[in-house]
N, C-alpha and C. Protein backbone atom coordinates (compact mmCIF):
# COMPACT_ATOMS: atom_id res chain seq x y z
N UNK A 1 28.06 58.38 -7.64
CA UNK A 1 28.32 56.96 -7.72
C UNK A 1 29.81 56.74 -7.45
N UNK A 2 30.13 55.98 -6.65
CA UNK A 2 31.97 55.37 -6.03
C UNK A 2 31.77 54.11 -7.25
N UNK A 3 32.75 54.32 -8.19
CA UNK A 3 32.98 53.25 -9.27
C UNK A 3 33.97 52.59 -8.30
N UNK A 4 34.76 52.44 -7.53
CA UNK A 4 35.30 51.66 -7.07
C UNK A 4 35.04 50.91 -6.23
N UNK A 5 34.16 51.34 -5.14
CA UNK A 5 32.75 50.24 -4.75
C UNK A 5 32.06 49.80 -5.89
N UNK A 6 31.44 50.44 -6.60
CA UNK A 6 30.86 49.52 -7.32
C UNK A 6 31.49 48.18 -8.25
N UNK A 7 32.50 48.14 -8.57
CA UNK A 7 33.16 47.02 -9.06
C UNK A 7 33.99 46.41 -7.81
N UNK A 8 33.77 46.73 -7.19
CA UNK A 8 34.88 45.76 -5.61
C UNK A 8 34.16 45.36 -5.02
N UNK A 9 33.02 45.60 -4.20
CA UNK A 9 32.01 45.25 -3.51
C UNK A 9 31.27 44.03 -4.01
N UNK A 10 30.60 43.22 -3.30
CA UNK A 10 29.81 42.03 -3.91
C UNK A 10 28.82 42.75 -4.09
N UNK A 11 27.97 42.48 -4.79
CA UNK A 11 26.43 42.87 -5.62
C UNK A 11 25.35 41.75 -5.20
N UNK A 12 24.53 42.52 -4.75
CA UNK A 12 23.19 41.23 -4.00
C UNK A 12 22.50 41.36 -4.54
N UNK A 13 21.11 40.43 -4.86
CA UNK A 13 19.89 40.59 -5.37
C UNK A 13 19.34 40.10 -5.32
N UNK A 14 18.00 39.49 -3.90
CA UNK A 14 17.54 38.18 -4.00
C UNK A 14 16.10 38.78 -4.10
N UNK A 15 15.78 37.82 -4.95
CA UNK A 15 13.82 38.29 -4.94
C UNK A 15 12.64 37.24 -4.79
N UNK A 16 11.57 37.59 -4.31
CA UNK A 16 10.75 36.84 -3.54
C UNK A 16 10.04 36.79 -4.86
N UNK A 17 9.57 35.37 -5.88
CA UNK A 17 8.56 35.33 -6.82
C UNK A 17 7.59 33.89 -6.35
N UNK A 18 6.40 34.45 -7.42
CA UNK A 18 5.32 33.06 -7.02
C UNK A 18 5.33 33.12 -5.37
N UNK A 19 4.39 33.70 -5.00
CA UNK A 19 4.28 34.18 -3.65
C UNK A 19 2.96 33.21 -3.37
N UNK A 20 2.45 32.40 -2.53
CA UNK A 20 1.47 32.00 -2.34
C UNK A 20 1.11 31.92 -0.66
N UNK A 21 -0.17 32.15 -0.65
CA UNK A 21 -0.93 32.78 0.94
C UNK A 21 -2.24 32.04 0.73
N UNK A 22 -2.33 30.69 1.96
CA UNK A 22 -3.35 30.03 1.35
C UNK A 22 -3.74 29.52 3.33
N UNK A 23 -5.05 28.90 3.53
CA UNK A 23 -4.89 28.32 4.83
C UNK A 23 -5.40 27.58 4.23
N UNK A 24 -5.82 26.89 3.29
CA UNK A 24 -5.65 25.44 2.72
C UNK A 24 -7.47 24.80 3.47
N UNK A 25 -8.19 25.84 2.72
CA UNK A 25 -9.36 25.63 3.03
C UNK A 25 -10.02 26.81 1.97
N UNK A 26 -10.75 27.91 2.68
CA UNK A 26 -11.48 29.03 1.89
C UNK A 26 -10.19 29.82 1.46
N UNK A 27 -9.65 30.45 1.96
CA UNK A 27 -8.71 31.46 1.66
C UNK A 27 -9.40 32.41 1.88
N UNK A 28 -10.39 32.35 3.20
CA UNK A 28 -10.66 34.14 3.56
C UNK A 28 -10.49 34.73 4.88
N UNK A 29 -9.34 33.78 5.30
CA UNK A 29 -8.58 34.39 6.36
C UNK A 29 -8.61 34.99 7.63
N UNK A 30 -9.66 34.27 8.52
CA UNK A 30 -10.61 35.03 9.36
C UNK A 30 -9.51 33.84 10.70
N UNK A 31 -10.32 34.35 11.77
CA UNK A 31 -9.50 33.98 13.34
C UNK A 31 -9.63 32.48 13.30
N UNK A 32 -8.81 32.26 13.82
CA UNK A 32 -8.46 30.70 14.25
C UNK A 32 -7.72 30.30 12.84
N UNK A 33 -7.33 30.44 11.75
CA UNK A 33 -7.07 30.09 10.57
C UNK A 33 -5.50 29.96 10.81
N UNK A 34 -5.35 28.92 10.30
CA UNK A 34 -3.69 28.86 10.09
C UNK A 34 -3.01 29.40 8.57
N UNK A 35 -2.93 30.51 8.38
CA UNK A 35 -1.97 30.17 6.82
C UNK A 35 -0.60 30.22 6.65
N UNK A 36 -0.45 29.30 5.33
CA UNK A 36 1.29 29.12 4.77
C UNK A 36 1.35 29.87 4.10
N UNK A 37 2.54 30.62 3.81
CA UNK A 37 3.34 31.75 3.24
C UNK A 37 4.37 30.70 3.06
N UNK A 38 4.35 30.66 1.17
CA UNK A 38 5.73 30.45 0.70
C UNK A 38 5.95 31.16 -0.84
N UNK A 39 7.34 30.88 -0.82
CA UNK A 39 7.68 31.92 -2.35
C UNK A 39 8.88 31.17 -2.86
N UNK A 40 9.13 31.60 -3.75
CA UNK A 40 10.41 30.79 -4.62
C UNK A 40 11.56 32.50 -4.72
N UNK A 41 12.85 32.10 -4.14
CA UNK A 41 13.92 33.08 -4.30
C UNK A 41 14.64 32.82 -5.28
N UNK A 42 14.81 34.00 -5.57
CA UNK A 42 15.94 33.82 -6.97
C UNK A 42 17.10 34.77 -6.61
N UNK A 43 18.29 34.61 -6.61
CA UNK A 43 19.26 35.33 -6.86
C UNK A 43 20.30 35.56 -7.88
N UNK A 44 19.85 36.84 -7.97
CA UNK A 44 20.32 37.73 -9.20
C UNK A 44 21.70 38.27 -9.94
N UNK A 45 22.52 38.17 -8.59
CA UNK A 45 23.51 38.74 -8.80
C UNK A 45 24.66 37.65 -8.03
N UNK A 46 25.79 38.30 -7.15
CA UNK A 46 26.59 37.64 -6.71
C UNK A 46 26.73 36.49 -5.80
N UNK A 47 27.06 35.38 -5.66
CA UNK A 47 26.96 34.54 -5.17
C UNK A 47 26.57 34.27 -3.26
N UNK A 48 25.64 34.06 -2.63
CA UNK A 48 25.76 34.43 -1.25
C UNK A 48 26.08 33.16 -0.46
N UNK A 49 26.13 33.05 1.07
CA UNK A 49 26.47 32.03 1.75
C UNK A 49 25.58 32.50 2.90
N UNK A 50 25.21 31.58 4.11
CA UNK A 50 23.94 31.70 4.58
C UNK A 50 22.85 32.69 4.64
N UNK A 51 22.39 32.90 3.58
CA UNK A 51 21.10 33.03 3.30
C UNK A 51 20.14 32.76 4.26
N UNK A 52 19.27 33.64 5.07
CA UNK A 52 18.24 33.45 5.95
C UNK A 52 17.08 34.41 6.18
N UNK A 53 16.01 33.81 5.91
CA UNK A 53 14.94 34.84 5.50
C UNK A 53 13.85 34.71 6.70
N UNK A 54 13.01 36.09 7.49
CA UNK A 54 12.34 35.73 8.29
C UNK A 54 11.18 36.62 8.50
N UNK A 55 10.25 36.08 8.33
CA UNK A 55 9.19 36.80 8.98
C UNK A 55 8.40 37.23 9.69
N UNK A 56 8.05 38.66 10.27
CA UNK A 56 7.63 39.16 11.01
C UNK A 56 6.51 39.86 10.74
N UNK A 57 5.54 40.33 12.34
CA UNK A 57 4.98 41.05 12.02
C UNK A 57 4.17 41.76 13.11
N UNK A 58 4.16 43.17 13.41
CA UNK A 58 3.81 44.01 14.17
C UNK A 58 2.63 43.57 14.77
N UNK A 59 1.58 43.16 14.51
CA UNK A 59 0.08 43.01 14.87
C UNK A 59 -0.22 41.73 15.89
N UNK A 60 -0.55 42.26 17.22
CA UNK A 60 -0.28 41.48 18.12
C UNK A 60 -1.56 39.86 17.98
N UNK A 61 -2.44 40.05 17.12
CA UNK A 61 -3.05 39.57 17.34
C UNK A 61 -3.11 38.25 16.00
N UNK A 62 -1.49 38.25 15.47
CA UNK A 62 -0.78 36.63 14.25
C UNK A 62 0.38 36.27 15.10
N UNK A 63 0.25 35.23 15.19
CA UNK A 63 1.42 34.64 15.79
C UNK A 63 2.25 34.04 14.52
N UNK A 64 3.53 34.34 14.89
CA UNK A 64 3.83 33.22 13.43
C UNK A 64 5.00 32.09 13.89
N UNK A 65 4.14 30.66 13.67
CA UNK A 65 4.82 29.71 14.49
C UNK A 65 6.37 29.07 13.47
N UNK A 66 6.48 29.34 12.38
CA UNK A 66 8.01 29.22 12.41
C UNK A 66 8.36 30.68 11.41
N UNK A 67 9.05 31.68 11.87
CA UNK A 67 9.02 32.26 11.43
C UNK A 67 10.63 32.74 10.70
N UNK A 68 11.58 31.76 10.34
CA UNK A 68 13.28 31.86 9.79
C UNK A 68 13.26 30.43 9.10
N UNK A 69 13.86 30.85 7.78
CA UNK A 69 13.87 29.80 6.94
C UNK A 69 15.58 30.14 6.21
N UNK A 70 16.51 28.98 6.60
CA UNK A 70 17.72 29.20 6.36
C UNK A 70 17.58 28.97 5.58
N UNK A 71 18.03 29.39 4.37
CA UNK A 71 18.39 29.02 2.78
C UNK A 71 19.60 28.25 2.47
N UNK A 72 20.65 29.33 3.23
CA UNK A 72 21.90 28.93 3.10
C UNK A 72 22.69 29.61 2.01
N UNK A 73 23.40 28.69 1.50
CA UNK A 73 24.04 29.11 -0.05
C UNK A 73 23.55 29.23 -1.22
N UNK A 74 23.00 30.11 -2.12
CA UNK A 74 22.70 30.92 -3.81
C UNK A 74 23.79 30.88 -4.33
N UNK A 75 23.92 30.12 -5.37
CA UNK A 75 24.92 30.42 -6.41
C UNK A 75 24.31 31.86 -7.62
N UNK A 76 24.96 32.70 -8.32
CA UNK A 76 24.19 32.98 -8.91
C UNK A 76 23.33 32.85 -9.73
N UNK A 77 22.02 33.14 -10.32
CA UNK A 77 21.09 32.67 -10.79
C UNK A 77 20.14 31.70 -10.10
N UNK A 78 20.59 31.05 -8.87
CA UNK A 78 19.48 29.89 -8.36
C UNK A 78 18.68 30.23 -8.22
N UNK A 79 17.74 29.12 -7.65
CA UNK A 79 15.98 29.56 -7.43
C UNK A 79 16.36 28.55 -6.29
N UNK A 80 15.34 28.92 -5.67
CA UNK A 80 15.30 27.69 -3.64
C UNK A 80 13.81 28.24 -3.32
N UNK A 81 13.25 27.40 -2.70
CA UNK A 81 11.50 26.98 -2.52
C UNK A 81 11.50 26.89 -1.20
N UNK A 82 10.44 27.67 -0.43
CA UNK A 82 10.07 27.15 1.16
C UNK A 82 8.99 26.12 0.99
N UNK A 83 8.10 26.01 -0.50
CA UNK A 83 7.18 25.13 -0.37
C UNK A 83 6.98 23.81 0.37
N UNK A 84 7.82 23.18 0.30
CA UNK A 84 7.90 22.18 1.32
C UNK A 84 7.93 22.01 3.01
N UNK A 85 7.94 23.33 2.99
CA UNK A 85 8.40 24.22 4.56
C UNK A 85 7.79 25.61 4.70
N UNK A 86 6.47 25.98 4.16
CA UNK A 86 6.20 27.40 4.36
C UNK A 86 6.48 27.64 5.93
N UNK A 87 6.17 29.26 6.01
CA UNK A 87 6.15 29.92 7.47
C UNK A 87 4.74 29.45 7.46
N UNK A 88 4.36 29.38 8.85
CA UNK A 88 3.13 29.22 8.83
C UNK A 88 2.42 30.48 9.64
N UNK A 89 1.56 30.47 9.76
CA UNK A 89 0.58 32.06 10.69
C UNK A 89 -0.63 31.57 11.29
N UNK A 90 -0.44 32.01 12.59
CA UNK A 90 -1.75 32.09 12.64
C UNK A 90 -2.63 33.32 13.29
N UNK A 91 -3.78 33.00 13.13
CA UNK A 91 -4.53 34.63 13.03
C UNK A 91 -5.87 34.19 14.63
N UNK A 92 -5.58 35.11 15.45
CA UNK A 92 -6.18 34.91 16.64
C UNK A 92 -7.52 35.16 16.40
N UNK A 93 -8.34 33.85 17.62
CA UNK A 93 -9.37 33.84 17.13
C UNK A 93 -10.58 35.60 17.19
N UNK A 94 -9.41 35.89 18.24
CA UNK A 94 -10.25 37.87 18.57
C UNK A 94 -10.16 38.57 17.19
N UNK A 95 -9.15 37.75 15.88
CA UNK A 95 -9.25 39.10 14.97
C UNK A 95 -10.44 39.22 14.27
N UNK A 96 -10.66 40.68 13.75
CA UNK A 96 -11.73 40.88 13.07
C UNK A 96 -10.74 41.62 11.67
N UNK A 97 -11.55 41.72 10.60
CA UNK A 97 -11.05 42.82 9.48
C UNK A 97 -10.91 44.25 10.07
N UNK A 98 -11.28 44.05 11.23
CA UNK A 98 -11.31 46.31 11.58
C UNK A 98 -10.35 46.27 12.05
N UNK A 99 -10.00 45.37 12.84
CA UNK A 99 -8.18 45.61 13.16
C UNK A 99 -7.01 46.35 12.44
């Protein structure tokens, strides 16, 4: 452990809670389905300045139509919500579960 990084350096900690994955119908996620992905961040530790969170994802067959959600500035301890703004997804109508 460098104790002198560790007390000089800023300290980060942001965490993704209350996670919700819904297409705002069944919730069983099959092709053509649009779902929202949102979560509430909390940061833990030192204070940050643009904050930007984004999601991706390998599998050619989700598109994800907004996929960067600037946060911006965390003071420490805040909480900040995409609910009003989830990412949204969508899942092609070719997918199956065997994918």
């Amino acid at each position: 452990m460098n104790i002198f990084r560790a007390l000089t350096e800023p300290a980060t900690s942001v965490r993704a809670h209350d996670i919700s994955i819904t297409d705002d119908n069944d919730n069983a996620f099959t092709g053509n389905d649009t779902m929202r992905i949102s979560h509430t961040l909390v940061n833990y530790l030192d204070a940050l300045s643009n904050l930007s969170v984004t999601l991706s994802s390998n599998q050619p067959l989700i598109s994800i139509l907004n996929n960067t959600w600037n946060v911006g500035a965390m003071a420490t301890l805040d909480a900040d919500s995409n609910r009003s703004a989830p990412f949204q997804v969508v899942i092609d109508p070719n997918y199956s579960a065997k994918h």
